[in-house]
Each structure stands twice: as structure tokens, then as C-alpha cells.
C-alpha atoms as a PDB file:
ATOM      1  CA  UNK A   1      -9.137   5.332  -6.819  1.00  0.00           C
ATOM      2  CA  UNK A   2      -6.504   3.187  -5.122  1.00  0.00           C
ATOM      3  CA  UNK A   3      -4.847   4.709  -1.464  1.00  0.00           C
ATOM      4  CA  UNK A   4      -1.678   3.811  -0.627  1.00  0.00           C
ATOM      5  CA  UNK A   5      -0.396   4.179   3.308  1.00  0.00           C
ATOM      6  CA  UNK A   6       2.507   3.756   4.178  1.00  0.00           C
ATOM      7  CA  UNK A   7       3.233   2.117   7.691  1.00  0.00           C
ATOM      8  CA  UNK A   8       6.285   2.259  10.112  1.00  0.00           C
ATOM      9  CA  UNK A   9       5.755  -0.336  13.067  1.00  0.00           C
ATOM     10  CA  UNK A  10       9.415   0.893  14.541  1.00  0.00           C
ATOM     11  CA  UNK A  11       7.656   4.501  14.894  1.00  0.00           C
ATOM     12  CA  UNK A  12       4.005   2.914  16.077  1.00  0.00           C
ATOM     13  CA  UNK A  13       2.925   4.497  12.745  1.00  0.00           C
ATOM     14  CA  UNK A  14      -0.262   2.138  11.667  1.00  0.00           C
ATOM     15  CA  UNK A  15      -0.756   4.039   8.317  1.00  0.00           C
ATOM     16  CA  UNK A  16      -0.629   7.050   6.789  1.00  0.00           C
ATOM     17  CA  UNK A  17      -2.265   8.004   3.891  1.00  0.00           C
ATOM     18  CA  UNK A  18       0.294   9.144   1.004  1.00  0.00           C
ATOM     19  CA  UNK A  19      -1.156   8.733  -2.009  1.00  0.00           C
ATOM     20  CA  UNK A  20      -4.494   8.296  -3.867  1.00  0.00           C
ATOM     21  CA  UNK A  21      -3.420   6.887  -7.110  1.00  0.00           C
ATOM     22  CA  UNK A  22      -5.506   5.509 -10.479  1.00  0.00           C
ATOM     23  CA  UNK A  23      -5.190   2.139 -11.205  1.00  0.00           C
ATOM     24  CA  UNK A  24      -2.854   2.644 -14.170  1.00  0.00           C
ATOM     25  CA  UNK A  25      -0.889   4.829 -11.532  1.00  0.00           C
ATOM     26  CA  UNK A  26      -1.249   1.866  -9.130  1.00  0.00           C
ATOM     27  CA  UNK A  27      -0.099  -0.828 -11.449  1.00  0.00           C
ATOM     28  CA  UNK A  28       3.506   1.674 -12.374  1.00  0.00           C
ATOM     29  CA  UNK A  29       4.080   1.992  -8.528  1.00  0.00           C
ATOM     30  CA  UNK A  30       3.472  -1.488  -7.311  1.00  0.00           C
ATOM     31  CA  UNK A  31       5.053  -3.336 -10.733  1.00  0.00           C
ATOM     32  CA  UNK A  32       7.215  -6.130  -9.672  1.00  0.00           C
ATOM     33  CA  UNK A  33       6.133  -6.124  -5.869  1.00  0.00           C
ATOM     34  CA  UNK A  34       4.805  -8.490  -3.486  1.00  0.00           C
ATOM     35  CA  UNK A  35       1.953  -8.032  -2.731  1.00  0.00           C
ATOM     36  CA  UNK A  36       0.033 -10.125  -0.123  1.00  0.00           C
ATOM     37  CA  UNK A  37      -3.967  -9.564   0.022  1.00  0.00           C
ATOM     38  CA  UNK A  38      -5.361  -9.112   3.468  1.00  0.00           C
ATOM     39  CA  UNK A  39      -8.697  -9.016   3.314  1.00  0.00           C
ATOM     40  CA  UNK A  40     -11.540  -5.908   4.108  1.00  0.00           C
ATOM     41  CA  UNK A  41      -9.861  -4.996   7.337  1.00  0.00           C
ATOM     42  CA  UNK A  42      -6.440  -2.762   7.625  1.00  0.00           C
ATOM     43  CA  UNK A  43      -4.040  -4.552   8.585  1.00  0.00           C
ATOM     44  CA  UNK A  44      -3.423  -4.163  12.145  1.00  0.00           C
ATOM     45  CA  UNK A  45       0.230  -4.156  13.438  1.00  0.00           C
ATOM     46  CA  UNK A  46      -0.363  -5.127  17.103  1.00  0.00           C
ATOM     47  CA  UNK A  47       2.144  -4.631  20.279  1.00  0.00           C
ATOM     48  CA  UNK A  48       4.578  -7.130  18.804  1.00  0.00           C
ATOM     49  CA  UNK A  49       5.143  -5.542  15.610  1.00  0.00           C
ATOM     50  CA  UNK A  50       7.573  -2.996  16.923  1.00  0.00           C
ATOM     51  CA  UNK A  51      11.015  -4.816  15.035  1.00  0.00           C
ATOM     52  CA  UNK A  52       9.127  -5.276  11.671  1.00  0.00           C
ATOM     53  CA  UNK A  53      10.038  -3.978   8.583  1.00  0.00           C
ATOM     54  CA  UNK A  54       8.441  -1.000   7.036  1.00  0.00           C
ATOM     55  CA  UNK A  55       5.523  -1.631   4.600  1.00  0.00           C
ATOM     56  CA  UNK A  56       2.869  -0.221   2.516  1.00  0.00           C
ATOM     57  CA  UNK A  57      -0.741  -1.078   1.898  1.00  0.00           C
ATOM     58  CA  UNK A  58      -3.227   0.021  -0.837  1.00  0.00           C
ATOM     59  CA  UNK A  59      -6.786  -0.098  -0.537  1.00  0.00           C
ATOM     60  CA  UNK A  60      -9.409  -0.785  -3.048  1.00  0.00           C
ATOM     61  CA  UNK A  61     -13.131   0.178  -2.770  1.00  0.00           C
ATOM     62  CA  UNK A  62     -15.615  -1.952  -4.023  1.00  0.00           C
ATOM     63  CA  UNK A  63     -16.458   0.562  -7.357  1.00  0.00           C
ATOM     64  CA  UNK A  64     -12.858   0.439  -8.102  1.00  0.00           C
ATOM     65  CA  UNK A  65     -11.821  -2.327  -8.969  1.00  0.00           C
ATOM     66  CA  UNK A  66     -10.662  -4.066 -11.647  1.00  0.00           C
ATOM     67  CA  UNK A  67     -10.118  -8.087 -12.872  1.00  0.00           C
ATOM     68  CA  UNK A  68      -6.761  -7.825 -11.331  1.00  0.00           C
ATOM     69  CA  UNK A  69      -7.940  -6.140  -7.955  1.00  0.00           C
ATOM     70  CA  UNK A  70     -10.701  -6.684  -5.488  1.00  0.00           C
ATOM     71  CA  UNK A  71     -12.101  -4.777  -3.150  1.00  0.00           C
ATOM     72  CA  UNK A  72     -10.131  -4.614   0.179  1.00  0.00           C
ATOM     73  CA  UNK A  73      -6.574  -4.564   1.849  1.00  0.00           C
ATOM     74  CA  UNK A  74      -2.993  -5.196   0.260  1.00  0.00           C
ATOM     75  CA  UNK A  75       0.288  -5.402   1.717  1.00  0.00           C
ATOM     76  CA  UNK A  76       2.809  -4.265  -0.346  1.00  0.00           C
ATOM     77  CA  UNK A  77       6.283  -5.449   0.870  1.00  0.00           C
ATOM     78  CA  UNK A  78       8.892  -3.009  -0.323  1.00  0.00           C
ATOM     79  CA  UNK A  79      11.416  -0.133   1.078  1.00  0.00           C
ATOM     80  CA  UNK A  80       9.453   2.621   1.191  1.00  0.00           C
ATOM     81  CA  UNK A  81      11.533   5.028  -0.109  1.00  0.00           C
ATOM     82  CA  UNK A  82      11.722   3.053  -3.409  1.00  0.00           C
ATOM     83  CA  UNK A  83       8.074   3.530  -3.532  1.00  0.00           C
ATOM     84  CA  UNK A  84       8.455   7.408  -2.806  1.00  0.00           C
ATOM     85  CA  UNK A  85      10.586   7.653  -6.087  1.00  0.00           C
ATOM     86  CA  UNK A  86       8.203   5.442  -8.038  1.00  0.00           C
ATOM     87  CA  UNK A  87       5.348   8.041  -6.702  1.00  0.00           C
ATOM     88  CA  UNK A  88       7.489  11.012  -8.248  1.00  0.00           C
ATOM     89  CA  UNK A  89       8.325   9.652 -11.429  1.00  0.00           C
ATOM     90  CA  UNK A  90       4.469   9.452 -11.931  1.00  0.00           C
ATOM     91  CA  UNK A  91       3.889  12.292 -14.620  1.00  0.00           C
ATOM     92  CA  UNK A  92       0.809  14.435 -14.045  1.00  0.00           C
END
């Protein structure tokens, strides 16, 4: 199943975990995104990252992917707020 973190570079936040999703879950929370692929490493903010923007990033194991997904890192530039509602209009 998909994580999502969310990271705050303004807060020295690197990510933190707030969501395990399933791909269908996934796909309603990240539709009409970007989303950049990083690679198998988490994305690390550095020193200098301290004025940039809020971001997320969801991470795919190997077993769990999909023909739209592969395994690793994605940065998913959005306000994260927005993606808080999209995680609570997710019906359980």
C-alpha cells in the first residue's frame, strides 16, 4: 500500500508519515497533481531547503505496484492542506 508524508522544509520537517493509502485511494488523492519521480531514495531536503514550499511524497514498494507506478519515491507538488481534504473525503 502506497505512504504518503507530508514534508515542511520551513519547520525542518523531512517527512511525516500521514497516510497509508490503496492505490485506488492513491490515484483519488493525487488526481490532477504533479508529480515528479525521485527515485529509491527519500528525498532529502538539505540545509538550503529552509524557504521551499511545502510538499508531499508517496512511496511505493516493490509488491505494490502497478503499470502506472514503480517502486520508489514521488514528489507530489501541492498545498498540503488540499491534500488533507482529499484524504477525508476518502470514504471507508
Amino acid at each position: 500500500m502506497p505512504n504518503l508524508y507530508f514534508c515542511q522544509p520551513h519547520a525542518k520537517n523531512q517527512g511525516m508519515l500521514r497516510a497509508v493509502l490503496s492505490l485506488h485511494e492513491c490515484e483519488k488523492v493525487v488526481d490532477n497533481r504533479e508529480i515528479t519521480f525521485f527515485g529509491e531514495s527519500f528525498p532529502c531536503l538539505g540545509d538550503s531547503a529552509t524557504g521551499a514550499p511545502d510538499f508531499a511524497v508517496l512511496r511505493f514498494a516493490a509488491g505494490e505496484t502497478n503499470g502506472k507506478w514503480r517502486a520508489g519515491f514521488y514528489r507530489v507538488d501541492s498545498d498540503l492542506t488540499m491534500l488533507n481534504d482529499a484524504l477525508r473525503q476518502l470514504q471507508r
